[in-house]
Protein backbone atom coordinates (compact mmCIF):
# COMPACT_ATOMS: atom_id res chain seq x y z
CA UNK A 1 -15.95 16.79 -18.24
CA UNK A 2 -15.29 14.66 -14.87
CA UNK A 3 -17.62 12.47 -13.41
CA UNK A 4 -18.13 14.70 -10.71
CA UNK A 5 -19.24 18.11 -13.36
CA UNK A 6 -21.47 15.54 -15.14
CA UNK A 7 -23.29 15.09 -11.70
CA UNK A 8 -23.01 18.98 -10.69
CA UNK A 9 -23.82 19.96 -14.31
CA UNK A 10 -27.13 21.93 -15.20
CA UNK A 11 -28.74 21.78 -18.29
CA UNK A 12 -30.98 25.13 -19.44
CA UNK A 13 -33.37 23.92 -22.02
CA UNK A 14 -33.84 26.55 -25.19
CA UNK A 15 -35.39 26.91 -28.16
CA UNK A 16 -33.61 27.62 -31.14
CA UNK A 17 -34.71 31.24 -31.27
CA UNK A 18 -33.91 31.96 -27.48
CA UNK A 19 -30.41 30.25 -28.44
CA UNK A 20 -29.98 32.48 -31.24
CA UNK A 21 -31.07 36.06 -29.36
CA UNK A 22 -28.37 34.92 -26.53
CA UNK A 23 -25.72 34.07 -28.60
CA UNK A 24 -25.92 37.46 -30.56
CA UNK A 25 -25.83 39.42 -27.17
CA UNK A 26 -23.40 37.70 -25.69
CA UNK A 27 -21.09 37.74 -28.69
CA UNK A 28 -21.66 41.14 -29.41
CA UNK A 29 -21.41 42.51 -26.14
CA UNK A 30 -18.06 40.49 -25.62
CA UNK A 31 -16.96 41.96 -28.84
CA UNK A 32 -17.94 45.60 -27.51
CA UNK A 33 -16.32 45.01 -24.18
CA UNK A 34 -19.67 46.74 -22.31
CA UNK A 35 -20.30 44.15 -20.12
CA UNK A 36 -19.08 45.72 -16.75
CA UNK A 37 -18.09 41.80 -14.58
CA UNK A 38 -16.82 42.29 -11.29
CA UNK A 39 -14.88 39.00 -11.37
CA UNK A 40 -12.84 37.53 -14.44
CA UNK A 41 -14.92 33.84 -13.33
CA UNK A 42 -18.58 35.98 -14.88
CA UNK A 43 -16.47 36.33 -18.33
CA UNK A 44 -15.09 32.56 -18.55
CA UNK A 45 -18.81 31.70 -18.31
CA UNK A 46 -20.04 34.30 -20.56
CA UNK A 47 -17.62 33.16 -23.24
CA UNK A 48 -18.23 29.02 -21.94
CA UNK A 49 -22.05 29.73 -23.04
CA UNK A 50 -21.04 31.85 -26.01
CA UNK A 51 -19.17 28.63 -27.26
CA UNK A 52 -21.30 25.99 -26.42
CA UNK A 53 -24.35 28.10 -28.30
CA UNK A 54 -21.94 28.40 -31.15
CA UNK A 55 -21.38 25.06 -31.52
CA UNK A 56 -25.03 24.22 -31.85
CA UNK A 57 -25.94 27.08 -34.03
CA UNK A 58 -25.83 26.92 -37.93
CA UNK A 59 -27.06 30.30 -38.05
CA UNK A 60 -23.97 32.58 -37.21
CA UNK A 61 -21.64 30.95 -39.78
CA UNK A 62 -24.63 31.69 -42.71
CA UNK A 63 -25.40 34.44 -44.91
CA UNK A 64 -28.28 35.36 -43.61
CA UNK A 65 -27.47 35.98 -39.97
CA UNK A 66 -28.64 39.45 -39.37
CA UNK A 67 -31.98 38.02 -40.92
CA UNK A 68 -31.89 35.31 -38.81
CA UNK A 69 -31.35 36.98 -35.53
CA UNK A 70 -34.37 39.48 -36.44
CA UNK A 71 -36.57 36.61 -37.28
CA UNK A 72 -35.44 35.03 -34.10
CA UNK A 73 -35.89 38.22 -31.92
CA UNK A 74 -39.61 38.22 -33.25
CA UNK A 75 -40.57 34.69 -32.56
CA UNK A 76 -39.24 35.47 -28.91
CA UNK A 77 -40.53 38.52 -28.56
CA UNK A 78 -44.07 37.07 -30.24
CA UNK A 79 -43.87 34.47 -27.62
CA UNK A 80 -44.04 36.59 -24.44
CA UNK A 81 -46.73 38.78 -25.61
């Protein structure tokens, strides 16, 4: 990253669960193709923010994803309520 994206950059701040519920719906509606973008520029940063989440998560490489992502969906969805 250039000097000049550092200073445009934006940084969203997450927790790990919100990090987790994204990653699994951007992956898996990537995977699906049902994400309807009207310009190829939405899907470089749908798959930008599908990598950089990957990177930071432990979660999708383990055995226990599916578990994970539930566990993940509750805390958010505990959050809210």
């Amino acid at each position: 990253m250039t000097d000049t994206d550092q200073k445009s950059a934006i940084y969203l701040r997450l927790t790990r669960a919100e990090a987790l519920v994204l990653f699994e719906w951007v992956a898996r509606v990537g995977a699906a193709g049902d994400l309807l973008v009207e310009d190829p520029a939405e899907q470089q940063v749908l798959w930008r923010i599908e990598g950089q989440l990957e990177s930071k998560l432990s979660e999708p490489l383990g055995p226990e994803y599916k578990e994970a992502v539930e566990a993940a969906r509750k805390e958010v969805r505990g959050s809210e309520q």
